[in-house]
Protein backbone atom coordinates (compact mmCIF):
# COMPACT_ATOMS: atom_id res chain seq x y z
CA UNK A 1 0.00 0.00 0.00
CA UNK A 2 0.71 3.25 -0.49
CA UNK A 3 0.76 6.53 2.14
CA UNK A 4 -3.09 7.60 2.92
CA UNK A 5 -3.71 10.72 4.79
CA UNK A 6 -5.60 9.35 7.67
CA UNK A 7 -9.15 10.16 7.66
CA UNK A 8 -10.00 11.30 11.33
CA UNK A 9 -12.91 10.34 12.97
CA UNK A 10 -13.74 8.19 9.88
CA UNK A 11 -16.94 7.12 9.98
CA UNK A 12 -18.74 10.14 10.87
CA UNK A 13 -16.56 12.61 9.17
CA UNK A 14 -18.23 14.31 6.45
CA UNK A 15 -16.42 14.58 3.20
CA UNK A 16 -16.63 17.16 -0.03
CA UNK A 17 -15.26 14.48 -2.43
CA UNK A 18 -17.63 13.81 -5.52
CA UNK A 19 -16.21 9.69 -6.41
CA UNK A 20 -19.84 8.65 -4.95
CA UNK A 21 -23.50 9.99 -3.73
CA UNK A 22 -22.53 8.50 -0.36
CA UNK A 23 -20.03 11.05 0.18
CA UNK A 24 -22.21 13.46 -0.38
CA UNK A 25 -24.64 12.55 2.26
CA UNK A 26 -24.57 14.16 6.04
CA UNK A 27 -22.85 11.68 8.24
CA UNK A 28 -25.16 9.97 10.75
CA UNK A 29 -24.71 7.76 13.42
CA UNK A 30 -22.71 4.49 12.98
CA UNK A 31 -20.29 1.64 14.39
CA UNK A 32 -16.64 2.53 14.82
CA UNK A 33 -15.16 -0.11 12.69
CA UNK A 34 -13.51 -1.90 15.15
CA UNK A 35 -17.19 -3.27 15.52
CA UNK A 36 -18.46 -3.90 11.69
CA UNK A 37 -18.68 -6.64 9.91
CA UNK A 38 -19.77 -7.53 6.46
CA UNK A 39 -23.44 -7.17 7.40
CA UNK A 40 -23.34 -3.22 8.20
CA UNK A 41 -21.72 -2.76 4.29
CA UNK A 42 -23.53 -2.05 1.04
CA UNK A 43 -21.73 -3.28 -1.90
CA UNK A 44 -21.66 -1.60 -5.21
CA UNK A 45 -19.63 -2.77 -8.50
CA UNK A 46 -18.03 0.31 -9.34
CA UNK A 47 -15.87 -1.59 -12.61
CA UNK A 48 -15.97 -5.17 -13.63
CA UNK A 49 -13.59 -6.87 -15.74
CA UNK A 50 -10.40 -6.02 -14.74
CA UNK A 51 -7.42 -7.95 -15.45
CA UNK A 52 -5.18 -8.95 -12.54
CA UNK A 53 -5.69 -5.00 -10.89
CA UNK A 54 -2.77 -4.65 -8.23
CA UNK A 55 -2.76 -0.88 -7.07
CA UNK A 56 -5.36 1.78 -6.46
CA UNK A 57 -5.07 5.45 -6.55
CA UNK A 58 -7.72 8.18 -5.85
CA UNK A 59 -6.96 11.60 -8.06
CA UNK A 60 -10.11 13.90 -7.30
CA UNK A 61 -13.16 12.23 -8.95
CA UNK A 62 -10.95 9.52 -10.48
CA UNK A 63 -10.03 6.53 -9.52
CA UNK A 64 -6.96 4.65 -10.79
CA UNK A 65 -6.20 1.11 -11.19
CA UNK A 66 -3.03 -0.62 -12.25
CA UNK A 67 -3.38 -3.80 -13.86
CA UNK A 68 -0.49 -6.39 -13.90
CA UNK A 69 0.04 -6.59 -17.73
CA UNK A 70 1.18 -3.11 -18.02
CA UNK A 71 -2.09 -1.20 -18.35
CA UNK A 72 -3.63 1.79 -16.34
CA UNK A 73 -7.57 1.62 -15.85
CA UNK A 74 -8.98 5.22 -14.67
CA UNK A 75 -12.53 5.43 -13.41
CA UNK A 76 -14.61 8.54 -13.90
CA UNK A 77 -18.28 9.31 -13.34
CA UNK A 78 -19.16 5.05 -14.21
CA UNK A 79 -17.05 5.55 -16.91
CA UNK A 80 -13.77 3.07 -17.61
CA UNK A 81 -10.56 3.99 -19.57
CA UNK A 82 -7.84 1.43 -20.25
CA UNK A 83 -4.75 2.95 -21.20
CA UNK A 84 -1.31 0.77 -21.88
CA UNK A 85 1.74 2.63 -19.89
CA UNK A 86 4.60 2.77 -22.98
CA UNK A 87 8.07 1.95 -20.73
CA UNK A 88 11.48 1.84 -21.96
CA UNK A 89 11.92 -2.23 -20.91
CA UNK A 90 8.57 -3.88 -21.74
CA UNK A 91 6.82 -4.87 -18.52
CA UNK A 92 7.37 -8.86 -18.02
CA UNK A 93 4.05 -10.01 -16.87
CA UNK A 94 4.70 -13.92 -15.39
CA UNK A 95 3.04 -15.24 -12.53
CA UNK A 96 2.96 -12.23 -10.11
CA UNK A 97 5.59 -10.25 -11.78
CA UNK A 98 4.04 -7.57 -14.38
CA UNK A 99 2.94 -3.47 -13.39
CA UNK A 100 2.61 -3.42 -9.61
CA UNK A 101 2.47 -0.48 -7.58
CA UNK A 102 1.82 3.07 -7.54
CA UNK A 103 1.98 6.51 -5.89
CA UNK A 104 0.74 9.36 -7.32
CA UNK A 105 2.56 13.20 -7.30
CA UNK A 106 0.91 15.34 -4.88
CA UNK A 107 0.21 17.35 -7.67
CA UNK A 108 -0.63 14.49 -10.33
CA UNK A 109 -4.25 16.32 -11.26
CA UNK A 110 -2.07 19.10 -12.66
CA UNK A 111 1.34 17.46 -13.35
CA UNK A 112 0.19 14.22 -14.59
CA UNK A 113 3.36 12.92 -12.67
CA UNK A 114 3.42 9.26 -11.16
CA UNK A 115 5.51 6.39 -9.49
CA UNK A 116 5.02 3.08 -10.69
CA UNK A 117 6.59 -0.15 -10.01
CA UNK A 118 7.21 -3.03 -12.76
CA UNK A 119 8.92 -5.94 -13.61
CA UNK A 120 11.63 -6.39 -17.11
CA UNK A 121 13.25 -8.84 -18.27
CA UNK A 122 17.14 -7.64 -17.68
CA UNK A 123 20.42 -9.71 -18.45
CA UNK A 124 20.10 -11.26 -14.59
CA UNK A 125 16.62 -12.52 -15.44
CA UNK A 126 13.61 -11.39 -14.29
CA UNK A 127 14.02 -8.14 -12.78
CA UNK A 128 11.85 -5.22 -11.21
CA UNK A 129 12.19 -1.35 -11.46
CA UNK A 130 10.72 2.18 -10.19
CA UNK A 131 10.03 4.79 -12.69
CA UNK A 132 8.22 8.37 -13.22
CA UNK A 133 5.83 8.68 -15.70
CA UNK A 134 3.34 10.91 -17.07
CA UNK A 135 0.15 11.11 -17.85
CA UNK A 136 -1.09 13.66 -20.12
CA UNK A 137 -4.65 12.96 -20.25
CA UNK A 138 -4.74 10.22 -23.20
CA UNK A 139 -1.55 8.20 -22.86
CA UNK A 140 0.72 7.22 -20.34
CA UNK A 141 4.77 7.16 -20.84
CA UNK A 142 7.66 6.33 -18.53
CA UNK A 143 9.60 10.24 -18.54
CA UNK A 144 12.48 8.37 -16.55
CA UNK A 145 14.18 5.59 -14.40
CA UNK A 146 14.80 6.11 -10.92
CA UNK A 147 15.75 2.40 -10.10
CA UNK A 148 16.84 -0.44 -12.05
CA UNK A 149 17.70 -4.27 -11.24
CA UNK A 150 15.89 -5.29 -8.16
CA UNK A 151 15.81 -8.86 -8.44
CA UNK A 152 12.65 -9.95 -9.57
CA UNK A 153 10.97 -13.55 -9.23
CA UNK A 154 7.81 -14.78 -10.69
CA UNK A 155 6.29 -14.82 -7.28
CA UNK A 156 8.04 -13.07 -4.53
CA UNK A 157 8.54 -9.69 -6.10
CA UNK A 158 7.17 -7.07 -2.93
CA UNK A 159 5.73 -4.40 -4.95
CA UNK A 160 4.05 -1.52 -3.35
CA UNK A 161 5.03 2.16 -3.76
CA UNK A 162 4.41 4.67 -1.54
CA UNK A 163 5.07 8.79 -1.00
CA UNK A 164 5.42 8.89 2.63
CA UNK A 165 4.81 11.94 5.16
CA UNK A 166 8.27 13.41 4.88
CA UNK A 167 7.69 13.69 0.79
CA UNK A 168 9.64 10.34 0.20
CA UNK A 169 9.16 7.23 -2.09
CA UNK A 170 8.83 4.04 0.01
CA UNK A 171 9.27 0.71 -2.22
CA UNK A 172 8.96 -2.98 -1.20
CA UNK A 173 11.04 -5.56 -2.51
CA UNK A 174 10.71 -9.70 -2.30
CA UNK A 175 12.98 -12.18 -1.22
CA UNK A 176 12.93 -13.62 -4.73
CA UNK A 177 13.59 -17.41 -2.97
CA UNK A 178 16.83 -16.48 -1.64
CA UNK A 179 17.91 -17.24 2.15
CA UNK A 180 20.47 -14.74 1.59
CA UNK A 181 19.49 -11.78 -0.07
CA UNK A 182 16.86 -10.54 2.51
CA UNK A 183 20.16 -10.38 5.07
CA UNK A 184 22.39 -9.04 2.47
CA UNK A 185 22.83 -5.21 2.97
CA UNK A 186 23.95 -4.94 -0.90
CA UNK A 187 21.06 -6.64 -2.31
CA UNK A 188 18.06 -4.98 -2.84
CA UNK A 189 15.71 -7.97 -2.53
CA UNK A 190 14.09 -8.64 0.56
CA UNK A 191 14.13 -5.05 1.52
CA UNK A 192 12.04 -1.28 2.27
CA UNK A 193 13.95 1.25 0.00
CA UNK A 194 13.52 4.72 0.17
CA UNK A 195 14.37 7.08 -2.16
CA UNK A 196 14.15 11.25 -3.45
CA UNK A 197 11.37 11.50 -5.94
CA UNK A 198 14.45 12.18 -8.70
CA UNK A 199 15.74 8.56 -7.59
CA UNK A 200 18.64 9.76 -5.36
CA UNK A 201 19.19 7.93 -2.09
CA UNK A 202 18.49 10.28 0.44
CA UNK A 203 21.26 11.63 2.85
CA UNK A 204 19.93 10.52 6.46
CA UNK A 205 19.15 6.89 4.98
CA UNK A 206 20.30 4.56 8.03
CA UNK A 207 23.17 2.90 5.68
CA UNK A 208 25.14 5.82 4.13
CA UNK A 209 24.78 5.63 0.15
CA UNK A 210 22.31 2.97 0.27
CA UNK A 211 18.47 2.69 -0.81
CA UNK A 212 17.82 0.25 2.00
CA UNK A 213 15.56 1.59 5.06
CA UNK A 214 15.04 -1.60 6.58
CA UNK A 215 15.80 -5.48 5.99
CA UNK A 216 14.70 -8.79 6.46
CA UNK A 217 11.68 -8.73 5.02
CA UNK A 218 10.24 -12.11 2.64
CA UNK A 219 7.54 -10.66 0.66
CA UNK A 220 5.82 -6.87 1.91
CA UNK A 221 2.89 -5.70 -0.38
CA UNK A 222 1.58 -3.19 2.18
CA UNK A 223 2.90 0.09 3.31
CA UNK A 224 1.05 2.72 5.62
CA UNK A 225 1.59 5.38 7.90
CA UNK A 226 -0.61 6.32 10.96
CA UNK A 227 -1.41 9.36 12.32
CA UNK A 228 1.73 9.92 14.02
CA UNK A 229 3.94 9.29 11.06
CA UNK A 230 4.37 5.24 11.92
CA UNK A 231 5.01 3.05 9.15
CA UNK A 232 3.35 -0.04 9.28
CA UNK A 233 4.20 -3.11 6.31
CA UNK A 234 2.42 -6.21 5.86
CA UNK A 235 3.81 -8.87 4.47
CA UNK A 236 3.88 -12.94 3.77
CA UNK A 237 5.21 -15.59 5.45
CA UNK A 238 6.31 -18.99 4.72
CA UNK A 239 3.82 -21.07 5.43
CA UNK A 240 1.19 -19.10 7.74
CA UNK A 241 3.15 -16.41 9.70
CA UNK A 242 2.26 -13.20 7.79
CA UNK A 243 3.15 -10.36 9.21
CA UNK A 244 2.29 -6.71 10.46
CA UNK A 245 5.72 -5.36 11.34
CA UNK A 246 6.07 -1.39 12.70
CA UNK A 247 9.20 -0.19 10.12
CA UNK A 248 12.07 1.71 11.43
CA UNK A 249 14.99 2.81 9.74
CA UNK A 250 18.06 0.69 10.00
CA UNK A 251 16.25 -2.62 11.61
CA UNK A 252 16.63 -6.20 10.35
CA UNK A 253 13.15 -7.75 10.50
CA UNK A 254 14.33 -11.56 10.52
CA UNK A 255 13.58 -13.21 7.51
CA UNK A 256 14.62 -16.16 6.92
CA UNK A 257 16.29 -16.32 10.17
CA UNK A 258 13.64 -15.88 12.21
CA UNK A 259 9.38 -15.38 11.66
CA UNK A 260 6.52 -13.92 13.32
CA UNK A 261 6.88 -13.32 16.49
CA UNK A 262 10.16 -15.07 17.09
CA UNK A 263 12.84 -13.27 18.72
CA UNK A 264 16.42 -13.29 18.12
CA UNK A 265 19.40 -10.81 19.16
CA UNK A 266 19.55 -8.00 16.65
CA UNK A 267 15.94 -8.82 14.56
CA UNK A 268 12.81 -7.22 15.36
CA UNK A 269 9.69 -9.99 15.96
CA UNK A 270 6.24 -9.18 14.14
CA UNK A 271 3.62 -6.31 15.78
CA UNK A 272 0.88 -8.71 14.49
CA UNK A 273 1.06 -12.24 12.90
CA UNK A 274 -1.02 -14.59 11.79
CA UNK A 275 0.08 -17.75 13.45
CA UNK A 276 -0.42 -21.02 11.51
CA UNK A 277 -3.25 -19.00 10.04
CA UNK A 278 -2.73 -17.70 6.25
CA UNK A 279 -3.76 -13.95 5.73
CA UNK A 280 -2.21 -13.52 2.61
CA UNK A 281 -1.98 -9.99 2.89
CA UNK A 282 -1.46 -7.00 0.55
CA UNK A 283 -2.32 -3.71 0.58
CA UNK A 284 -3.12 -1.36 3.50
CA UNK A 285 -4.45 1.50 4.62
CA UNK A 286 -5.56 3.84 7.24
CA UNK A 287 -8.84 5.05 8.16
CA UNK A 288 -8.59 7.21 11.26
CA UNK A 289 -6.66 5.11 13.84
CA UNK A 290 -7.61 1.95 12.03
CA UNK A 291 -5.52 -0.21 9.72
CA UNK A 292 -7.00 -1.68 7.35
CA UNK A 293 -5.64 -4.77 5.68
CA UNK A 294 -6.83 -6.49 2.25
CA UNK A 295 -6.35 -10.13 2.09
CA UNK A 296 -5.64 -12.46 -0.26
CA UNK A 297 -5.75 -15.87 1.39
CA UNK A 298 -7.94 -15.09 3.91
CA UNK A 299 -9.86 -13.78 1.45
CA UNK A 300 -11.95 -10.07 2.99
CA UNK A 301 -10.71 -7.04 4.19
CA UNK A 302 -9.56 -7.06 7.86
CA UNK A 303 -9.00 -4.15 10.39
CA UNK A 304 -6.17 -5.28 12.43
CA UNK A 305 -7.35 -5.92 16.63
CA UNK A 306 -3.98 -4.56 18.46
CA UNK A 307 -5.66 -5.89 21.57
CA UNK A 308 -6.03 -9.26 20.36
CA UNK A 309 -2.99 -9.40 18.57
CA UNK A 310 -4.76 -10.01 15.27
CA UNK A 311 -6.78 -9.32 12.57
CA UNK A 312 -10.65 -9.37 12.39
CA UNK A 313 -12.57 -9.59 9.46
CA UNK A 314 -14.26 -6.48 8.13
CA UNK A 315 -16.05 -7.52 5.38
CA UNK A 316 -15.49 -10.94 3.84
CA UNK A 317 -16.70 -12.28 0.43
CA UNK A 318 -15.30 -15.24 -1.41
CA UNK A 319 -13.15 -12.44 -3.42
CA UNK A 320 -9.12 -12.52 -2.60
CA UNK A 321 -8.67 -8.89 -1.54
CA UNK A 322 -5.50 -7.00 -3.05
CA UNK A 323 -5.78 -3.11 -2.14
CA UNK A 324 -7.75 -1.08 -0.14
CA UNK A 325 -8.64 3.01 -0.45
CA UNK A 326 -10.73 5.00 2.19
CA UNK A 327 -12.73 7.68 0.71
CA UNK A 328 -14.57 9.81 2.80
CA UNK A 329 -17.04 7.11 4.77
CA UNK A 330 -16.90 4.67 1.75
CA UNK A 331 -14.18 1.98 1.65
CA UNK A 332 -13.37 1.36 -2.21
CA UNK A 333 -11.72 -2.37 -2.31
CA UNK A 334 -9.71 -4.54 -5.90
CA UNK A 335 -9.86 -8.38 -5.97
CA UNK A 336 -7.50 -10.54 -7.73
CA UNK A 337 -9.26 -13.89 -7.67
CA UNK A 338 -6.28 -15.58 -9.99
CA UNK A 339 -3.35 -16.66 -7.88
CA UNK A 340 -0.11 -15.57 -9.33
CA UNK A 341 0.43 -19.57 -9.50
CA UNK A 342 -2.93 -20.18 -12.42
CA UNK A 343 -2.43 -18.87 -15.71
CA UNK A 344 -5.33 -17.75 -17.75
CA UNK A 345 -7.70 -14.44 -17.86
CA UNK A 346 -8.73 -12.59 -14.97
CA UNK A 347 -11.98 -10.52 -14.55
CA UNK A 348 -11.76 -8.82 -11.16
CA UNK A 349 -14.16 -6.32 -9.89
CA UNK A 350 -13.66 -2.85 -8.19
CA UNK A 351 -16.26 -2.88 -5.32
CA UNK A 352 -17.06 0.25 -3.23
CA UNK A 353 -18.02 -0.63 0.24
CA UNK A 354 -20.75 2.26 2.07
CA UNK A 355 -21.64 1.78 5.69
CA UNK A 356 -25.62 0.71 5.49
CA UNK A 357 -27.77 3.16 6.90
């Protein structure tokens, strides 16, 4: 996931944005989320057919959608726009490798300027990169690279962009199968990087000259940042384990040495995990002081329980969850019902989820 301003108060805040009639509406009286559950939502199919969608981006009254085989899907007033994104490497699209991630300029309604994460095919093999590009309203084009060769897999490939509260870009990399890599301080799998939006490693990164923020991670697809400026990533485990881990710079977060909540000298053990339990998360976001965490194997979206340790279903469907995006007192949720292990078409479904009256 990428950054989200948290929405205060979230389910009674009013909001000015036009994406829905709901947001329109006065707030009433309802649940704090902590107590909803798929009953107190109203469903709508905002977009249907959409093919493997990874990332979504609000830009005033459009929503964005990346899909993994290179295209970018904007939403406007019911209507749909697929547009391909022309990049100087063509995007490899295998298994989960393809277009992943995506943050939007703070100024993208006028500049037309994005982030966007995607996967090449480069002389080491499969292999992922971060890149500007712009949109100018009918096409989209790559303007430049900012990173090149992080090792790519057709699985375990991370993914998520984000611009983060101090103006930032926040990227997740996989483990791409490799014990050591995710320990290795000069690879660039397994990792958080952060970066200057021109692609320069910034100056107070925790190893000097690196890109590298934190390490040890196996496979984060979710990035946010509370109200206080926290990062929070999810990622996968092994074999049950996922975790919620609270990101600081310079810490080693264990993988493959150590999972979940396992200590060990020197490696930070999981906020949340999921036990034997598979969660399968992906993206994340906050709404107020909630996080909010779409699943893929556990199929729903889930607000995580600090209390309990865990996560509790939100709203569950038989979808597999990849992103989620507050808006206002809607909840605007992507599936991606393929596994990156089938081959074949997709035809996922952009659902908007309204508190029911």
């Amino acid at each position: 996931m990428k950054w989200r301003r948290p929405i205060a108060q979230w389910i009674f805040a009013a909001s000015c944005c036009p994406l829905a009639g709901a947001l329109a509406q006065e707030p009433g009286k309802g649940l704090p989320l902590q107590q909803m559950a798929t009953k107190n939502w109203v469903v709508d199919v905002v977009a249907r057919d959409l093919d493997y969608p990874w990332d979504i981006e609000q830009a005033g009254e459009q929503l964005l959608v990346t899909e993994a085989a290179g295209n970018i899907v904007t939403i406007e007033r019911g209507r749909l726009m697929r547009r391909m994104l022309k990049t100087s490497d063509p995007i490899a699209r295998e298994g989960g490798a393809g277009l992943l991630g995506m943050a939007l300029a703070k100024d993208f309604r006028q500049s037309g300027v994005a982030y966007l994460y995607h996967s090449y095919r480069s002389e080491a093999g499969l292999s992922n990169k971060v890149i500007e590009a712009h949109f100018d309203g009918n096409a989209w084009r790559e303007t430049r690279v900012l990173l090149s060769g992080i090792p790519g897999h057709r699985l375990y490939n991370g993914g998520r962009i984000a611009i983060g509260p101090d103006g930032l870009l926040y990227v997740t990399t996989g483990w791409t199968e490799s014990r050591q890599r995710p320990q290795d301080l000069h690879s660039l799998a397994g990792k958080v990087l952060r970066m200057m939006l021109n692609g320069q490693v910034p100056k107070d990164n925790p190893f000097p000259a690196s890109y590298v923020y934190s390490y040890g991670h196996r496979n984060p697809q979710g990035l946010a940042w509370d109200s206080r400026g926290v990062l929070h990533v999810v990622e996968h485990g092994q074999s049950g384990h996922d975790e919620i881990n609270i990101v600081k710079a310079g810490l080693n977060y264990g993988w493959p040495l150590v999972e979940g909540s396992a200590s060990r000298a020197g490696m930070e053990p999981a906020w949340l995990e999921s036990g034997n339990d598979t969660w399968a998360p992906s993206g994340a976001a906050f709404a107020g002081d909630d996080l909010l965490v779409a699943a893929l194997g556990a199929r729903g979206l889930y607000v995580a329980d600090e209390s309990r340790k865990s996560l509790r279903p939100l709203f569950r469907s038989d979808d597999r969850i990849r992103d989620v995006l507050p808006v206002g007192r809607d909840i605007y949720v992507i599936t991606t019902n393929r596994s990156p292990r089938a081959e074949g078409p997709s035809s996922d479904r952009l659902l908007r989820l309204s508190p029911r009256r």
